[in-house]
Every structure is written in C-alpha cells, then in structure tokens.
C-alpha atoms as a PDB file:
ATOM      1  CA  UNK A   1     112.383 -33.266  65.514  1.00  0.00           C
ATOM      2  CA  UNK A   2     109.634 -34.728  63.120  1.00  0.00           C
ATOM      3  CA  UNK A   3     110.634 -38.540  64.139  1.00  0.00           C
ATOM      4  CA  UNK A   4     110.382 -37.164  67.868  1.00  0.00           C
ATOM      5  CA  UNK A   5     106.664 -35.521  67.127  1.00  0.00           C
ATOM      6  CA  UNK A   6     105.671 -38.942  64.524  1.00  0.00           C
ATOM      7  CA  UNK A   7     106.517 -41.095  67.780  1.00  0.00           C
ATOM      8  CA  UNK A   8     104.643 -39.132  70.311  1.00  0.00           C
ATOM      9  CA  UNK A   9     101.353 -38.628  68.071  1.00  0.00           C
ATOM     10  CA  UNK A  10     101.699 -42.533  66.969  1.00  0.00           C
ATOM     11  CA  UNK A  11     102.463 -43.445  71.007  1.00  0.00           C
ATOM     12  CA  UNK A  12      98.928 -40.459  71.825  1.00  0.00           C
ATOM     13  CA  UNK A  13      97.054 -42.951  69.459  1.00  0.00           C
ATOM     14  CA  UNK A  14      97.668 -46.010  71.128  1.00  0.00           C
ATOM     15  CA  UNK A  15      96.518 -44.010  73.948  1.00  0.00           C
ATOM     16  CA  UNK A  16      93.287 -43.447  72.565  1.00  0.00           C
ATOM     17  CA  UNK A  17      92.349 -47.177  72.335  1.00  0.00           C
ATOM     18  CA  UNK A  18      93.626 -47.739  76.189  1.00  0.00           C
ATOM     19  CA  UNK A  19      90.913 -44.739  76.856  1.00  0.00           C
ATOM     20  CA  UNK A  20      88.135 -46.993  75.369  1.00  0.00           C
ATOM     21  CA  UNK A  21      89.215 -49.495  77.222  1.00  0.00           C
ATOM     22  CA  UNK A  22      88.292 -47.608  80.563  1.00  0.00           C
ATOM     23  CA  UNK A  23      85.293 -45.938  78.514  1.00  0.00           C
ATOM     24  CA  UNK A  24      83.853 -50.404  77.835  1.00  0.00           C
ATOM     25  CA  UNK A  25      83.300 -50.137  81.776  1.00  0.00           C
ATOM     26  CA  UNK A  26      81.481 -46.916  81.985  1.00  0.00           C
ATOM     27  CA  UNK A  27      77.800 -48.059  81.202  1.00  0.00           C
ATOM     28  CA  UNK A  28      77.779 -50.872  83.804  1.00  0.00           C
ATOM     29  CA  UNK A  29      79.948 -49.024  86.424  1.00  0.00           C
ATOM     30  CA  UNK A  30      76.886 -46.637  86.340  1.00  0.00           C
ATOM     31  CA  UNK A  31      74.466 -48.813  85.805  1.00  0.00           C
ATOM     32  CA  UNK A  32      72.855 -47.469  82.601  1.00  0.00           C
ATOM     33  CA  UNK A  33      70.584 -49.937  81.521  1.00  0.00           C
ATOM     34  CA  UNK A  34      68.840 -49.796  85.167  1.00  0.00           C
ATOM     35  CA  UNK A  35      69.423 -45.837  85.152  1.00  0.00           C
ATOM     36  CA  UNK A  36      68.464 -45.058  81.470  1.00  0.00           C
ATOM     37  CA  UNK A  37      65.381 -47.058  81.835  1.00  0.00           C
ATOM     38  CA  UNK A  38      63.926 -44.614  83.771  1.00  0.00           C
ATOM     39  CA  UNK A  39      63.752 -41.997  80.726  1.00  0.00           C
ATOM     40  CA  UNK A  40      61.349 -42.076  77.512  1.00  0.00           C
ATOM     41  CA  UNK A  41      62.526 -44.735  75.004  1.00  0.00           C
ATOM     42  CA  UNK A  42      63.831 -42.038  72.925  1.00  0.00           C
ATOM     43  CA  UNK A  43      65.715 -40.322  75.187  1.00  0.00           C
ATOM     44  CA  UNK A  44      67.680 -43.568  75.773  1.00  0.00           C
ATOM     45  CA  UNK A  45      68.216 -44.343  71.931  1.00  0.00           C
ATOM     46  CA  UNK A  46      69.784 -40.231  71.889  1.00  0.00           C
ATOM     47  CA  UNK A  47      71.861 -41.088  74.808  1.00  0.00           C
ATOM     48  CA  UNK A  48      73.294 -44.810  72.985  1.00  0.00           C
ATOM     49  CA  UNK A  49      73.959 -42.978  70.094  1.00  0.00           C
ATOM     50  CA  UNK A  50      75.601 -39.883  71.505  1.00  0.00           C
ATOM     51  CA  UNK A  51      78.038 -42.050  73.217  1.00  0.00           C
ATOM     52  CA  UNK A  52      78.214 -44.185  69.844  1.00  0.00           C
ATOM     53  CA  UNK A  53      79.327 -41.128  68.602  1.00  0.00           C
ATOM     54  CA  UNK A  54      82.213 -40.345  71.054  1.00  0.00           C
ATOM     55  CA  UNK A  55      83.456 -43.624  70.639  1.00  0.00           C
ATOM     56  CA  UNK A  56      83.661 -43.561  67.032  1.00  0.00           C
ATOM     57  CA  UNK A  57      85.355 -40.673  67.499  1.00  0.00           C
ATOM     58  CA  UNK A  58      88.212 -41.900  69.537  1.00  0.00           C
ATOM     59  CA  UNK A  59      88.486 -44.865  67.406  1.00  0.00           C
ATOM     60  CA  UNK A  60      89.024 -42.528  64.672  1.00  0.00           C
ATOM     61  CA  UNK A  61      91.405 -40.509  66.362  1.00  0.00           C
ATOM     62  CA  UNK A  62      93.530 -43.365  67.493  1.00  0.00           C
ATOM     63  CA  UNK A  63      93.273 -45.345  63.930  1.00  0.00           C
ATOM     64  CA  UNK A  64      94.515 -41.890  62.481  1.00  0.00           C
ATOM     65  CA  UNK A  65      97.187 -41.081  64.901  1.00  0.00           C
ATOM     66  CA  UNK A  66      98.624 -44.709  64.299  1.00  0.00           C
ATOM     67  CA  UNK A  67      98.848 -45.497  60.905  1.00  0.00           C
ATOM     68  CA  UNK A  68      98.942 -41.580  59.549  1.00  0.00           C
ATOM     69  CA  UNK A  69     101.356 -40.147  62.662  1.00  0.00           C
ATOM     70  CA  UNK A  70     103.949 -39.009  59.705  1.00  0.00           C
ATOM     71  CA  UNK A  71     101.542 -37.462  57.708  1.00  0.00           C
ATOM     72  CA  UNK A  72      99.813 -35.358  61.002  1.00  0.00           C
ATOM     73  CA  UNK A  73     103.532 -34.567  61.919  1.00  0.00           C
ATOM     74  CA  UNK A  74     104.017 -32.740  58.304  1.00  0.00           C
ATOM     75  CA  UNK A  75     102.287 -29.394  59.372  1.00  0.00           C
ATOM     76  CA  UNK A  76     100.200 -29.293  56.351  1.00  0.00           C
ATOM     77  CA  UNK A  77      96.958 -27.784  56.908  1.00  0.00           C
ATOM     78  CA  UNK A  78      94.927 -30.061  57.124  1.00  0.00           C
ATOM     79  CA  UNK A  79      97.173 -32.548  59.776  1.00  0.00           C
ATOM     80  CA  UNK A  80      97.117 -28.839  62.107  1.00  0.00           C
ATOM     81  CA  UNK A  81      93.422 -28.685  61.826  1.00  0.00           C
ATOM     82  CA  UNK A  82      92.775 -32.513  62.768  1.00  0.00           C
ATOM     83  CA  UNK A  83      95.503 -31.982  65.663  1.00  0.00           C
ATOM     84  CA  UNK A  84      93.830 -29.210  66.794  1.00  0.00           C
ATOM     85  CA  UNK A  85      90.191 -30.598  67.079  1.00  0.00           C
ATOM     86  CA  UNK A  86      91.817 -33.619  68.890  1.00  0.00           C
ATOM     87  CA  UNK A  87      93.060 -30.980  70.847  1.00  0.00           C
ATOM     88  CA  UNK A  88      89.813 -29.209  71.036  1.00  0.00           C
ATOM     89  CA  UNK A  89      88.077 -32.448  71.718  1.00  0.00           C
ATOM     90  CA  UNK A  90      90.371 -33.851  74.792  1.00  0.00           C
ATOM     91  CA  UNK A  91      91.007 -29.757  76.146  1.00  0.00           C
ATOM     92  CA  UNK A  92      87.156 -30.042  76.615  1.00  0.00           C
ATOM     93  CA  UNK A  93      87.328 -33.947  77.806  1.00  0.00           C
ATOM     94  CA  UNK A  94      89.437 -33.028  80.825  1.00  0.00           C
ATOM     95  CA  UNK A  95      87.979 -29.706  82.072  1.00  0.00           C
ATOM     96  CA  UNK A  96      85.067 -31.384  82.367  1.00  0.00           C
ATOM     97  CA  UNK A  97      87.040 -33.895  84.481  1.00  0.00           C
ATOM     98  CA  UNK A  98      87.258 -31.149  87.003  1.00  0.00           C
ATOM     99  CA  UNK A  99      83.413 -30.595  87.011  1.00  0.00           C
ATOM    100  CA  UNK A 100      81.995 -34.005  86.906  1.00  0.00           C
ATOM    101  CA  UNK A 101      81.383 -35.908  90.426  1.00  0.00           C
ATOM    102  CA  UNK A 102      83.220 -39.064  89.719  1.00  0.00           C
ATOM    103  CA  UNK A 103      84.910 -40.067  92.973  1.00  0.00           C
ATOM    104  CA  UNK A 104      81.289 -42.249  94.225  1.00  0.00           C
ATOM    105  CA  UNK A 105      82.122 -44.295  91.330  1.00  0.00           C
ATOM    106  CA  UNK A 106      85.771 -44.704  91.994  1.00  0.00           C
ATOM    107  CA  UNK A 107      85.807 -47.805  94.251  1.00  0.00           C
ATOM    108  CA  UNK A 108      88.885 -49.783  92.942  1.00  0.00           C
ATOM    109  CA  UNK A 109      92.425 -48.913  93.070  1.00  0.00           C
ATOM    110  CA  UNK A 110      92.686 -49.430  88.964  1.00  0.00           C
ATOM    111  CA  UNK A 111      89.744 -46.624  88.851  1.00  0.00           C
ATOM    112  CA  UNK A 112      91.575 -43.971  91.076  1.00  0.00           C
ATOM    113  CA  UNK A 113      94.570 -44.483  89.394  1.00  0.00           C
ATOM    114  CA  UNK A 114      93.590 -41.485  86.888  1.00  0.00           C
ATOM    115  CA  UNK A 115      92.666 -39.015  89.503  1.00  0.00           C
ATOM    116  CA  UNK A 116      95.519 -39.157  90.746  1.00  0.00           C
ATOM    117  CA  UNK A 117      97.555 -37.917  88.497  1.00  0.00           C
ATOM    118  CA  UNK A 118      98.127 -34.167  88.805  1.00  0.00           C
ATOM    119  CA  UNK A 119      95.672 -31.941  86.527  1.00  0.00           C
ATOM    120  CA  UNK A 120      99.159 -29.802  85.577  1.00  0.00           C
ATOM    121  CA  UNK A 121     100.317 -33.439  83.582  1.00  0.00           C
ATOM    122  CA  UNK A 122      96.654 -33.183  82.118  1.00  0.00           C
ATOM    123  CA  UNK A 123      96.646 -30.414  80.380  1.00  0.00           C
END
C-alpha cells in the first residue's frame, strides 16, 4: 500500500509542474501588462509578487512530492500536515474554479480541455 501511495504522490508532483505550465500562459492570455497598467504602480508590484508567491508554492509542492514522495507517504506528522495544506491549498484552488468566469478566455481546444473534465474527478 505505501509503494501504491509513494507512486501516486511522486506521479501528483509531476502534476504540479504540468500546472505551471498552463499557469506560464496566464499573464498574456489576460493581458496583464496592458490590464495591470491601469492600477497604481504598487498595486501591480503586490499583484507580481502574490502570484510569485503561488508559483513558488507549486514549485515547492511538486519538488517535494518528487524527490520526498516516500518520506510524505510515512504518516509521520509532519508529511500529514504538508499533505494536508496541499490539500488545503488545491481544495481551495478548484472551488474557486467553480466561481471564477473563465470560459471568455477559453478560446483553444488545449484551454477547454480542463473544463471539461467533470468537477466529481476534481475533487
């Protein structure tokens, strides 16, 4: 049961790099140097490193989950507390799927691809 649960967490990091991936065409699929222009200066440093953030983030969760999948597998403590605010972090991520108007930006078959996968296999 632990190689099954090593190979899925190791297999959910290599996820997380194929979500930044997607995430690289976000800023000019909406346009955010023409759109974030429009607020103060330091409004649009907040908003670069928010999202500088998030990505460092998923980088870290991926580069965990990949070379540490045994170790998060083990149950200890602290490998349940990082699994759960990865959890946390992606339960959030894709409820907020649900709320956000995304389909105006969805013009290519590759970018619907995601929506169509039932929310049920989401969460």
């Amino acid at each position: 049961m632990r190689n099954l649960l090593t190979t899925m967490i190791f297999s959910a990091g290599l996820v997380h790099f194929g979500v930044l991936t997607a995430a690289a065409l976000v800023p000019s699929r909406l346009k955010w140097h023409e759109q974030l222009n429009k607020l103060p200066r330091l409004q649009r440093q907040m908003y670069w490193v928010y999202g500088g953030y998030v990505v460092l983030a998923i980088v870290a969760f991926g580069t965990i989950s990949v070379f540490l999948a045994a170790e998060l597998a083990s149950g200890s403590p602290l490998a349940r507390a990082l699994c759960g605010y990865i959890a946390i972090f992606w339960g959030i991520r894709v409820a907020l799927q649900g709320v956000f108007d995304v389909k105006p930006h969805l013009t290519a078959w590759w970018l619907t691809l995601a929506s169509l996968i039932p929310r049920s296999y989401l969460v």
